[in-house]
Protein backbone atom coordinates (compact mmCIF):
# COMPACT_ATOMS: atom_id res chain seq x y z
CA UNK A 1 128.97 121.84 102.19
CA UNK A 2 131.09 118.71 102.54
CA UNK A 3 129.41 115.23 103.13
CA UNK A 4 126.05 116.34 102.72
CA UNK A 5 122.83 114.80 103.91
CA UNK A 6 120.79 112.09 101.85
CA UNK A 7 117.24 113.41 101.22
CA UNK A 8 114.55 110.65 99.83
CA UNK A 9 111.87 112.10 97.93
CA UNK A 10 108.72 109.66 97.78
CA UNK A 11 105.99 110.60 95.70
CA UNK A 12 103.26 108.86 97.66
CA UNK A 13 100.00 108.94 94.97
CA UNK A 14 99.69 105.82 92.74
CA UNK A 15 96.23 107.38 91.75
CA UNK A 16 95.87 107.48 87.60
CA UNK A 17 95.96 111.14 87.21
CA UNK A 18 97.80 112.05 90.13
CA UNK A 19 99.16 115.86 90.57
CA UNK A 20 101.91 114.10 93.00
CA UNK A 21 104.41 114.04 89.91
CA UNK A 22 104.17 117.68 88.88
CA UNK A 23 104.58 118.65 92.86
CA UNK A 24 107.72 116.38 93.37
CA UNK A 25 109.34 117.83 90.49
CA UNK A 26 108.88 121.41 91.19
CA UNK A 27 110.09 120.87 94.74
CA UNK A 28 113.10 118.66 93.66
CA UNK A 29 113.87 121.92 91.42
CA UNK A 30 114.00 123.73 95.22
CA UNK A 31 115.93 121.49 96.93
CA UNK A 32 118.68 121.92 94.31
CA UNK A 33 118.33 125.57 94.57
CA UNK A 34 118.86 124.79 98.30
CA UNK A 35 121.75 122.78 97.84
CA UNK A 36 122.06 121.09 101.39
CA UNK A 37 121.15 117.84 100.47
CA UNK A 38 122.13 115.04 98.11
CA UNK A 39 118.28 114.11 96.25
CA UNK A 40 116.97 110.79 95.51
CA UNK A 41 113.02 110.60 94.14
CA UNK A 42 110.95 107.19 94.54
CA UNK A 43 107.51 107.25 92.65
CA UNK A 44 105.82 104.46 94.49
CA UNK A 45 103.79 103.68 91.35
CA UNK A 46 107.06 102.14 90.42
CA UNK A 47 107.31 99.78 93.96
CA UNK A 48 105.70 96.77 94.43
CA UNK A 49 103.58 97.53 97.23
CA UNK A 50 101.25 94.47 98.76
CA UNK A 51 98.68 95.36 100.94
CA UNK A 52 98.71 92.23 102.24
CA UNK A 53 102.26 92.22 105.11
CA UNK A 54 103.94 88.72 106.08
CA UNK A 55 103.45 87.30 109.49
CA UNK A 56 106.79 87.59 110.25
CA UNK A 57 107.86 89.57 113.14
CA UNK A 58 108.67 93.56 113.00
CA UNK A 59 110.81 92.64 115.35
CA UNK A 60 112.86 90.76 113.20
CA UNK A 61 116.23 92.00 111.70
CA UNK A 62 115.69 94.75 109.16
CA UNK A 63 117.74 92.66 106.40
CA UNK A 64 115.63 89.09 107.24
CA UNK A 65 112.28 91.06 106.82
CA UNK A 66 110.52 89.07 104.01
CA UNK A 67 109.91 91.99 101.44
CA UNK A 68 109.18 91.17 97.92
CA UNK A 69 112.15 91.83 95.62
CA UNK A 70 110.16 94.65 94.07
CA UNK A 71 110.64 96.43 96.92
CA UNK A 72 114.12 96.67 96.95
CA UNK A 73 114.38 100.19 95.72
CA UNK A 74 112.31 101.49 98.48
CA UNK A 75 113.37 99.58 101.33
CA UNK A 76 117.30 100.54 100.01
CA UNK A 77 116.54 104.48 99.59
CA UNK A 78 115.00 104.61 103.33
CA UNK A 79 117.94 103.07 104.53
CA UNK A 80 120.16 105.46 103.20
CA UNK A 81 118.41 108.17 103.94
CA UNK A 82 119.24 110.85 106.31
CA UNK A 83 115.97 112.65 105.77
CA UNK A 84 112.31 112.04 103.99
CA UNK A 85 110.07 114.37 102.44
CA UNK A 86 107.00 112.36 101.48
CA UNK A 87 104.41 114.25 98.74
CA UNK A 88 101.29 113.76 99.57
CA UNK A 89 97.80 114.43 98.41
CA UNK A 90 94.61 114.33 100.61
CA UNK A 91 91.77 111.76 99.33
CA UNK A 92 88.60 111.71 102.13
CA UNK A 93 90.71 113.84 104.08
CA UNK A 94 93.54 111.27 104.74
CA UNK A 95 96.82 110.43 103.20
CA UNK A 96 96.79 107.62 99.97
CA UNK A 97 96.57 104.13 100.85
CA UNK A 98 99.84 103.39 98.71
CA UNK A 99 101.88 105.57 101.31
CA UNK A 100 100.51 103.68 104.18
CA UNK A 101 101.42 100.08 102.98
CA UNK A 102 104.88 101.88 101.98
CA UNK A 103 105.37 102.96 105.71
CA UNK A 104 104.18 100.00 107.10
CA UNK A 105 106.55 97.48 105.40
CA UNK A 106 109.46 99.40 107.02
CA UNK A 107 110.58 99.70 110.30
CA UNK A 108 113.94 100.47 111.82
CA UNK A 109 114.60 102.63 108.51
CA UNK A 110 112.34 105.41 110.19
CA UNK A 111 113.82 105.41 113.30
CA UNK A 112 115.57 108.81 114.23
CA UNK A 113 115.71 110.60 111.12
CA UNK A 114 113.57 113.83 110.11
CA UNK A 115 110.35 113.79 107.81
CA UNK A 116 108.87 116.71 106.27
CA UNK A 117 106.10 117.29 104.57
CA UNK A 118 104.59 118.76 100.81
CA UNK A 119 101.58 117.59 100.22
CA UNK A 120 98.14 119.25 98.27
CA UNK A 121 94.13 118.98 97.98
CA UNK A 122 91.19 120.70 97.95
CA UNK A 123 90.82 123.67 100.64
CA UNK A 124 93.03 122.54 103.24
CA UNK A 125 96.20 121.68 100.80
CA UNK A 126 96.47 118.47 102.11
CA UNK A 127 96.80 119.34 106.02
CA UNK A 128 94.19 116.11 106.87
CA UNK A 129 96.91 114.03 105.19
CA UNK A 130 99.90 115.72 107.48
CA UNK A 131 98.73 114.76 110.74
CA UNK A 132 97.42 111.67 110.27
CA UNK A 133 100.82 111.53 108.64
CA UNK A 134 102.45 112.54 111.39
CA UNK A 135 100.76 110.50 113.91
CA UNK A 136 101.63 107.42 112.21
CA UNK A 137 105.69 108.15 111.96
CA UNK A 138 105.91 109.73 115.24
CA UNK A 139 104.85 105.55 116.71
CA UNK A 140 108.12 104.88 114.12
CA UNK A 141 110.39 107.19 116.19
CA UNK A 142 110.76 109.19 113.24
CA UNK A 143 110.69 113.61 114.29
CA UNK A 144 108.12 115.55 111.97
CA UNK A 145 109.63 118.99 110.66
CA UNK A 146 107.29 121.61 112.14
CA UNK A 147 107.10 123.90 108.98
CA UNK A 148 105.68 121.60 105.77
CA UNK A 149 104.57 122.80 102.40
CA UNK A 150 100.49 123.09 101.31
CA UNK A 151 99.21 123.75 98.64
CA UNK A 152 95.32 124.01 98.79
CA UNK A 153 93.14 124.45 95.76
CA UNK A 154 96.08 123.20 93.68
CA UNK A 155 94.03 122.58 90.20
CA UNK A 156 93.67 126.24 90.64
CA UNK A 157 96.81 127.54 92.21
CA UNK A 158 99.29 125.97 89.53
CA UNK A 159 100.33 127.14 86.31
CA UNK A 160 102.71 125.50 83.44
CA UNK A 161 103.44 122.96 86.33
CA UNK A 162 104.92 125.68 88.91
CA UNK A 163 103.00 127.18 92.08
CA UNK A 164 101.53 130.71 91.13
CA UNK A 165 101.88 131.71 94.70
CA UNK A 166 105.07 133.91 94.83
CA UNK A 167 105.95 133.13 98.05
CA UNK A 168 106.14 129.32 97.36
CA UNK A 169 110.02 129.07 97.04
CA UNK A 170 110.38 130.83 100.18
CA UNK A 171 108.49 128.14 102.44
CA UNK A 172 109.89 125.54 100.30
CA UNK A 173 113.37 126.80 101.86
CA UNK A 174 112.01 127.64 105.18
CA UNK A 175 110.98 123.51 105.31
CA UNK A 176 114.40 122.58 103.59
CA UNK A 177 116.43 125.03 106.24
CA UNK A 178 114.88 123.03 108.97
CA UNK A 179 115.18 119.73 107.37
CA UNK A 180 118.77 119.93 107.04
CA UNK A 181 119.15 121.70 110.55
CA UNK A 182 117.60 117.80 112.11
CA UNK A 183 118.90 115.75 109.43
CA UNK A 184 122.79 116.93 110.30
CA UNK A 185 121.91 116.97 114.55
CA UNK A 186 119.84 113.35 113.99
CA UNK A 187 122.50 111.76 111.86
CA UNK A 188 124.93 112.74 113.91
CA UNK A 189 123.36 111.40 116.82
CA UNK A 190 122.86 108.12 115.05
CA UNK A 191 126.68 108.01 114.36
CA UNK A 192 127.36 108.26 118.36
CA UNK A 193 124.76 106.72 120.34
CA UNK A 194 122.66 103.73 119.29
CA UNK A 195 118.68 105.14 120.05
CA UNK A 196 116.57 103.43 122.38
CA UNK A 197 114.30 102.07 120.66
């Protein structure tokens, strides 16, 4: 497939410890099995992520936003990006607190693309996470992809850092078939007509 689509990969845990590493990597193994997309993997425990945002309007020019330079990386790969899959653990049955301050320093480099979903926890695999998740990047104008990828119980459902659940790889390309189906339609639709935002 010619001109492929940019995915962005963001491990969202910062968490000492975190299981978010072993996930991403596994999956990043699937989406090259996939081969639809061109891959690109920001760890956020590399970003420099305040908590504290400027008081500078969101309205303001996406390049004039004052970001800290440590940013750069992150701000740069969303822009790119013609789809997101953000990894994501559940803690007190919501998403991490790095992944929110990560979303909300960005703005227009949500708007109209496709963002999926792996994420992992205790018994409900990190579902809490997902639609808080997706309530959050839906006020972004960003479109969820319906069919994400849980793993529940993961510190028991994981062996030599791959899923023992044989069916794994098959919902992994279920969520990647789908992905690319609204990252092709969505960038192509951002090449046309400008969105109304």
């Amino acid at each position: 497939m010619e001109n492929k689509p940019k995915l962005l990969i963001i491990v969202g845990s910062v968490r000492e410890g975190r299981f978010g590493p072993v996930v991403t990597s596994w999956f990043t193994e699937q989406v090259g099995a996939h081969g639809g997309f061109e891959v690109d993997v920001v760890d956020l425990a590399d970003i420099d992520i305040p908590l504290a945002l400027p008081a500078a309007s969101p309205k303001a020019p996406a390049d004039e936003y004052p970001r800290p330079a440590g940013m750069a990386p992150l701000t740069s790969a969303l822009a790119s990006a013609d789809a997101i899959v953000l990894v994501t653990p559940e803690y007190n049955h919501s998403y991490p607190a790095s992944l929110k301050a990560a979303i909300d320093w960005h703005f227009t480099q949500w708007t109209a693309k496709p963002v999926a979903f792996v994420s992992y926890g205790g018994a409900a695999g990190g579902r809490h996470a997902v639609l808080h998740l997706e309530n959050v990047l839906t006020e972004l104008h960003a479109v969820t992809i319906r069919d994400g990828l849980a793993f529940p119980n993961y510190f028991l459902t994981w062996q030599d850092d791959h899923p023992t659940d044989p069916e794994a790889a098959g919902y992994a390309k279920v969520l990647l078939d789908q992905l690319s189906w609204w990252a092709h339609a969505l960038r192509s639709a951002r090449e046309t007509t400008p969105y109304p935002a």
